[in-house]
N, C-alpha and C. Protein backbone atom coordinates (compact mmCIF):
# COMPACT_ATOMS: atom_id res chain seq x y z
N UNK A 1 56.06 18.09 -88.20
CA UNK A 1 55.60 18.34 -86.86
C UNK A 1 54.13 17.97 -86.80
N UNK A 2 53.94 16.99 -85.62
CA UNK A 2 52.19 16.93 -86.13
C UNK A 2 51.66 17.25 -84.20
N UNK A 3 50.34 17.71 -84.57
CA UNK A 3 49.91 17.64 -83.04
C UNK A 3 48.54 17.31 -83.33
N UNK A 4 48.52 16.04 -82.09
CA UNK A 4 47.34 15.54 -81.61
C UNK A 4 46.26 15.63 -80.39
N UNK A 5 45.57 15.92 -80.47
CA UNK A 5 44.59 16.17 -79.55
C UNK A 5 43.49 15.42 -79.39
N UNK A 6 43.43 14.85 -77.86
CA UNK A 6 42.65 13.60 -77.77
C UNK A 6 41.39 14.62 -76.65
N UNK A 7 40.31 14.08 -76.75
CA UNK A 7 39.37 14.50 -75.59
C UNK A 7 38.42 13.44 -75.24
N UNK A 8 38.55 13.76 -73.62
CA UNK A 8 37.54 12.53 -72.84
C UNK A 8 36.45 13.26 -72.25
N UNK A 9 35.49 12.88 -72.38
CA UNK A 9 34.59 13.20 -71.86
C UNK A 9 34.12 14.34 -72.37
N UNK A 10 34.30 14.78 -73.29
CA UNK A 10 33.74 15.81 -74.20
C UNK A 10 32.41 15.88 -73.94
N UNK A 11 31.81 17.35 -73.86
CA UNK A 11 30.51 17.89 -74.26
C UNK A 11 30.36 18.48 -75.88
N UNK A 12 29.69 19.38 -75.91
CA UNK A 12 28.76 20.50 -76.91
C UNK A 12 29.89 21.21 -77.60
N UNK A 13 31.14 21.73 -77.00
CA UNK A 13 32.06 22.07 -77.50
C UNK A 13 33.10 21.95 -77.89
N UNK A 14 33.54 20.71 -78.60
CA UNK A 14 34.92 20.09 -78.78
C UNK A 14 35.50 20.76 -79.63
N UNK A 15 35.23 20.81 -80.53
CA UNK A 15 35.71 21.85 -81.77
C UNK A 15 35.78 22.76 -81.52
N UNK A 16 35.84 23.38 -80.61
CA UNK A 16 36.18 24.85 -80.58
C UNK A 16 37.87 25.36 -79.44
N UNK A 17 37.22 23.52 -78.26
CA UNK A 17 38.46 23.49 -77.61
C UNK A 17 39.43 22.74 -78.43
N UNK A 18 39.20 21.61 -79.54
CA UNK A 18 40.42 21.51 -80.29
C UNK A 18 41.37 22.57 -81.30
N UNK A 19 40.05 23.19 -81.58
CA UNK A 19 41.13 24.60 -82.53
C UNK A 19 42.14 25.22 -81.91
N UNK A 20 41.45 25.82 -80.91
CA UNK A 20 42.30 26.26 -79.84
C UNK A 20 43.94 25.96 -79.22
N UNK A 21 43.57 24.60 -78.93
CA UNK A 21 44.22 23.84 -78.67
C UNK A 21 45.54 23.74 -79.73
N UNK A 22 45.02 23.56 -80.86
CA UNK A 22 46.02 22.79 -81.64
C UNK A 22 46.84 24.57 -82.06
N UNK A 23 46.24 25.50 -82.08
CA UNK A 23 46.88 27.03 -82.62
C UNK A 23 47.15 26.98 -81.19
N UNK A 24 47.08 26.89 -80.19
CA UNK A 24 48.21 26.88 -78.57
C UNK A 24 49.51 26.51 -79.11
N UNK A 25 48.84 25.16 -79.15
CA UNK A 25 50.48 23.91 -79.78
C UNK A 25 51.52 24.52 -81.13
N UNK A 26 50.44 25.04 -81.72
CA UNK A 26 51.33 25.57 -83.10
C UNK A 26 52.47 26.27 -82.70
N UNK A 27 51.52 27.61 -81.45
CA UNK A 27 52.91 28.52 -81.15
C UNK A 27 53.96 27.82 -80.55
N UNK A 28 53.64 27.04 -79.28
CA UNK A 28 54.69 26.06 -78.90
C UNK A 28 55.77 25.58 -80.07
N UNK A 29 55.07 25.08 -81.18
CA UNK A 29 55.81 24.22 -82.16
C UNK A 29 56.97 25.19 -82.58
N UNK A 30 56.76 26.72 -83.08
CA UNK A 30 57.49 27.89 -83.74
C UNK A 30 58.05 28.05 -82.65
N UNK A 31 58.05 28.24 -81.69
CA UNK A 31 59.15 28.46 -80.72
C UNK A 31 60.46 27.50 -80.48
N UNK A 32 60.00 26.25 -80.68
CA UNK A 32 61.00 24.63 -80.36
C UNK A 32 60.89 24.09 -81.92
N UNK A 33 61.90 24.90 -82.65
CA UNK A 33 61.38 23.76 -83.91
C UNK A 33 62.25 22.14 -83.64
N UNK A 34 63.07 21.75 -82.99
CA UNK A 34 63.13 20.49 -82.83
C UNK A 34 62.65 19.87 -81.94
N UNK A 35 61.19 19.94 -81.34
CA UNK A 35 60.34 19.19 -81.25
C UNK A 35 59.53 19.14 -82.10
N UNK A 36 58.97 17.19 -81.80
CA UNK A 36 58.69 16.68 -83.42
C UNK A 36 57.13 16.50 -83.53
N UNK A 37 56.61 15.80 -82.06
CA UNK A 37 55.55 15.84 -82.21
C UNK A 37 54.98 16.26 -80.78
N UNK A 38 53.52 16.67 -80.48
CA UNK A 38 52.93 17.24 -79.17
C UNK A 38 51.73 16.68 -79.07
N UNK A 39 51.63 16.08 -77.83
CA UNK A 39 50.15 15.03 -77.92
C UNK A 39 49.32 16.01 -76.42
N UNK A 40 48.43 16.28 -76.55
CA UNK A 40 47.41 16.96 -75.66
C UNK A 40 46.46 16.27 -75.65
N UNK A 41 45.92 16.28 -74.39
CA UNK A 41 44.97 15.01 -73.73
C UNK A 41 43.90 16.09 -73.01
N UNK A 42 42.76 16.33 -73.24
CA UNK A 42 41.85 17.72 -72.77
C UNK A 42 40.78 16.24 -71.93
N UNK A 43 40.63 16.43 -70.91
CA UNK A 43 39.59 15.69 -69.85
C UNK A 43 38.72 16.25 -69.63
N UNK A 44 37.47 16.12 -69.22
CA UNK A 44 36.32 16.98 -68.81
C UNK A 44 35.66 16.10 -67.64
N UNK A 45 35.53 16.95 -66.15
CA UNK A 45 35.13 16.15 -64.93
C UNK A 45 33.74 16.92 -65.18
N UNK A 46 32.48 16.07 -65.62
CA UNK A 46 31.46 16.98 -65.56
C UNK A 46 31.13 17.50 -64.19
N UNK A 47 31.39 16.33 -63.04
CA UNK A 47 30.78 16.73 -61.79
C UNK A 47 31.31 17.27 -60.76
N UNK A 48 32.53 17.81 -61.10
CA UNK A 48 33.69 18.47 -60.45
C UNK A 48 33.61 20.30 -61.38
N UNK A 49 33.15 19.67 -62.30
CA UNK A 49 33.07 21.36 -62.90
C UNK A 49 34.54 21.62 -63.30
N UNK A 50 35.35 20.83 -63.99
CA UNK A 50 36.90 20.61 -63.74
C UNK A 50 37.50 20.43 -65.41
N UNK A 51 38.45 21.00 -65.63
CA UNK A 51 38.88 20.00 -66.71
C UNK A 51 40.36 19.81 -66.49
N UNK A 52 40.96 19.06 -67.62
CA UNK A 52 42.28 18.37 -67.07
C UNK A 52 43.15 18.35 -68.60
N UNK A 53 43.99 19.08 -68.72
CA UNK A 53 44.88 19.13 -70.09
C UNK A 53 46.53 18.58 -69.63
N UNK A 54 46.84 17.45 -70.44
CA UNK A 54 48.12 16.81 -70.46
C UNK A 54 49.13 17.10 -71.56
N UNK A 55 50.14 17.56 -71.56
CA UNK A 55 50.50 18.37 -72.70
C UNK A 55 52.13 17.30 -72.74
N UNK A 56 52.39 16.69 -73.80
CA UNK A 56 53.51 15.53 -73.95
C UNK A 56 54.78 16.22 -75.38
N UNK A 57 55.58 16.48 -75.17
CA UNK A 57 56.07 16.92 -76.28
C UNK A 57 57.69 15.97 -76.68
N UNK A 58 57.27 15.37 -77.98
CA UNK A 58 58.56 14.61 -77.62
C UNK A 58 59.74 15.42 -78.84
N UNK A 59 60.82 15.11 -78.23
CA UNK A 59 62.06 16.14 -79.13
C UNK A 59 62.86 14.71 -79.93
N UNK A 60 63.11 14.74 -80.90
CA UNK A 60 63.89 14.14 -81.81
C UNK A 60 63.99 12.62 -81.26
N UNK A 61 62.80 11.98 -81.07
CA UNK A 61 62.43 10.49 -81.10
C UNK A 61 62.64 10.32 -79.39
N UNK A 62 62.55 11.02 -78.40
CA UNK A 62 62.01 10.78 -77.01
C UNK A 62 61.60 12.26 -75.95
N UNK A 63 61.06 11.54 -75.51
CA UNK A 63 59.80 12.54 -74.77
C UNK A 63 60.87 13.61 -73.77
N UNK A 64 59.97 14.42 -73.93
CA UNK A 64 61.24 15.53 -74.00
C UNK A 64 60.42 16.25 -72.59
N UNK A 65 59.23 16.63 -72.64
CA UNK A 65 58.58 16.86 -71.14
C UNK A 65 57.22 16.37 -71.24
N UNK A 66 56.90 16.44 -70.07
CA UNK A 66 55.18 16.37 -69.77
C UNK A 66 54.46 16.85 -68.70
N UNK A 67 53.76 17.86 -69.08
CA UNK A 67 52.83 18.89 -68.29
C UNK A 67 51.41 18.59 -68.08
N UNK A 68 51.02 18.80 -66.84
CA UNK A 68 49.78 18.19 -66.11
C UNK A 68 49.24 19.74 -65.57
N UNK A 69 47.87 20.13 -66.33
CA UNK A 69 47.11 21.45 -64.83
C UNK A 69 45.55 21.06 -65.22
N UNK A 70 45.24 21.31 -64.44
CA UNK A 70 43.63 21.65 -63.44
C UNK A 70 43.55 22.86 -63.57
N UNK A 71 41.85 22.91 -63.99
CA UNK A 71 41.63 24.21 -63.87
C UNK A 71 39.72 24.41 -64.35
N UNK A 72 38.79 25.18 -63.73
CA UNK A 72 37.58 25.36 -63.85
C UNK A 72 37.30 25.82 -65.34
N UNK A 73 38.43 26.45 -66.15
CA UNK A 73 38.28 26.93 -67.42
C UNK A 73 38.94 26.17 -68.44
N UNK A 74 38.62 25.85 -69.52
CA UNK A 74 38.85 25.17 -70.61
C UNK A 74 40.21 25.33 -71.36
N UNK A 75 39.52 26.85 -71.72
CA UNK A 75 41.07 27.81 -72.18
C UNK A 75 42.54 28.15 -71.05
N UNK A 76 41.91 28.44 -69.78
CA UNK A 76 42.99 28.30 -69.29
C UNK A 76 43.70 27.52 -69.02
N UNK A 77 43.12 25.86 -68.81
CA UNK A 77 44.00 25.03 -68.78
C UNK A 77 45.10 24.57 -69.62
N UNK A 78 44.79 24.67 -70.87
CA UNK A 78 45.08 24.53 -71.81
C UNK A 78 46.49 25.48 -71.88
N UNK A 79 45.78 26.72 -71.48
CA UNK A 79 47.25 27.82 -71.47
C UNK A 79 48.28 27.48 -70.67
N UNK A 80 47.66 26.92 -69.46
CA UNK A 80 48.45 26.90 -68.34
C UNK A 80 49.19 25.83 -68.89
N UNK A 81 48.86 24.17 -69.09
CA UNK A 81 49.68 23.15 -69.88
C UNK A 81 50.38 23.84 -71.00
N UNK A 82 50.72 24.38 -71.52
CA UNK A 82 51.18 25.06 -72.38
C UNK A 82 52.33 25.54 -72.17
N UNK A 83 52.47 26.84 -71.05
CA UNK A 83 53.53 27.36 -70.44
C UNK A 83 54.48 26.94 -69.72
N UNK A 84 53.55 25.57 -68.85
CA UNK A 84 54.22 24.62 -68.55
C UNK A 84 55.35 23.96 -68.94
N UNK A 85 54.35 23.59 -70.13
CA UNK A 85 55.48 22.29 -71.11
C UNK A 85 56.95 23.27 -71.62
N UNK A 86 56.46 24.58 -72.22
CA UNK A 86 57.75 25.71 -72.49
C UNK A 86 58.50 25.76 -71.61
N UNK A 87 57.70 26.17 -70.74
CA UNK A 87 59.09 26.44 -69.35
C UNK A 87 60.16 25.20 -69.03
N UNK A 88 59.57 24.54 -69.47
CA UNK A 88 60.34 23.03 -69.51
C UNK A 88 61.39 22.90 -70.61
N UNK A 89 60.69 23.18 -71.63
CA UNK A 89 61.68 22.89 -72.85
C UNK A 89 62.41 24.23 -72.87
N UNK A 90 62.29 25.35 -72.79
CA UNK A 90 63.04 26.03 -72.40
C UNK A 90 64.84 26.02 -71.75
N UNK A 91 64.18 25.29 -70.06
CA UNK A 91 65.40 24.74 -69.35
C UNK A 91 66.13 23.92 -70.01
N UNK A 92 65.81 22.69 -71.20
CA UNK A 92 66.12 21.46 -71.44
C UNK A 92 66.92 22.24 -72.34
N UNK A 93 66.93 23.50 -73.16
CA UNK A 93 67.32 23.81 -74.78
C UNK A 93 68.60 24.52 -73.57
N UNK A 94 68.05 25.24 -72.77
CA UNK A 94 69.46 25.74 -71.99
C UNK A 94 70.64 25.43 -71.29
N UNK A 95 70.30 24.18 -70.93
CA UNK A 95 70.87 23.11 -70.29
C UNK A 95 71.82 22.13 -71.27
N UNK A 96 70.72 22.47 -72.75
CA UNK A 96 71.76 21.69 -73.57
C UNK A 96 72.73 22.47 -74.03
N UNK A 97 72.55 23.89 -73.92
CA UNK A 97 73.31 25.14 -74.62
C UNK A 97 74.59 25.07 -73.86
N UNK A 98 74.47 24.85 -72.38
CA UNK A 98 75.59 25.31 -71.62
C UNK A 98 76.11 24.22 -71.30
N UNK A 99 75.86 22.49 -72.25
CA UNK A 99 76.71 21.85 -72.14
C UNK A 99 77.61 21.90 -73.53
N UNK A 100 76.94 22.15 -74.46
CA UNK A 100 77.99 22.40 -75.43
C UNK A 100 79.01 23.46 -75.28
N UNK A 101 79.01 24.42 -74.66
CA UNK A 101 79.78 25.50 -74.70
C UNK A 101 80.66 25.06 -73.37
N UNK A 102 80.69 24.19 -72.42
CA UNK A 102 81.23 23.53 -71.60
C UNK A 102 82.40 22.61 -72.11
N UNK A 103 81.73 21.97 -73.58
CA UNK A 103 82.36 20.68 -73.95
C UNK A 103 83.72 21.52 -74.94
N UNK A 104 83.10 22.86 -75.68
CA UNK A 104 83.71 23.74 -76.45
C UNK A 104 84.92 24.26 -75.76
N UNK A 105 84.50 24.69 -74.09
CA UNK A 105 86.31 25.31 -73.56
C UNK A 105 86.64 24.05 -73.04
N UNK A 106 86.62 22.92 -73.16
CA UNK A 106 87.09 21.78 -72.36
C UNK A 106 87.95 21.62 -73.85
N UNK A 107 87.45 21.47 -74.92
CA UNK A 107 88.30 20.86 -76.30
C UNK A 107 89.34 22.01 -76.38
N UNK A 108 88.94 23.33 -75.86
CA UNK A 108 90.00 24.27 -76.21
C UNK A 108 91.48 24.55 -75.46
N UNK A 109 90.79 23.78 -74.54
CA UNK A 109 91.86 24.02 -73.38
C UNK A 109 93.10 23.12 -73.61
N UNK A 110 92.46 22.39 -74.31
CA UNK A 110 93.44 20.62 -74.58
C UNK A 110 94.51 21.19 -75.29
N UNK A 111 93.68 21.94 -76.79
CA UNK A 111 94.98 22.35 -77.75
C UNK A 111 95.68 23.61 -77.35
């Protein structure tokens, strides 16, 4: 599992929003262990007072979601892309749950 974290426009504090960042992603990672890799994109609008976190997570060789938030705080954006991207993979792991168990009384019904 690897996660990458890119930043544009970085100031004074990058390292502190990549740590962050990447122990965000970790928990993400322990929650979905078959997603493989998570790419986070942290933006900084100096003159908007803004930043911008893109959160990409791809599951077993294709991109599985991608989460976009805005937000005046660093950390929260970050959180917010975060919950995002879960709530996503979430639906996707459930969606796949209740097609197997779909496909399971369809085979049962046959015999």
């Amino acid at each position: 599992m690897s996660i990458e974290v890119t930043m544009r426009h970085s100031d004074v504090r990058i390292e502190a929003m990549r740590e962050y960042a990447v122990k965000r992603m970790e928990k993400l990672a322990e929650k979905f262990p078959k997603v493989t890799t998570i790419n986070i994109v942290i933006d900084i609008d100096a003159k908007k007072h803004m930043y911008m976190a893109e959160v990409v997570a791809n599951r077993l060789g294709s991109t599985a979601v991608g989460a976009k938030e805005f937000s005046e705080s660093a950390k929260s954006v970050i959180d917010a892309a975060a919950a995002r991207a879960e709530r996503q993979l979430l639906r996707m792991r459930v969606k796949a749950r209740k097609g197997a168990v779909r496909e399971q009384r369809a085979a049962s019904v046959k015999n």
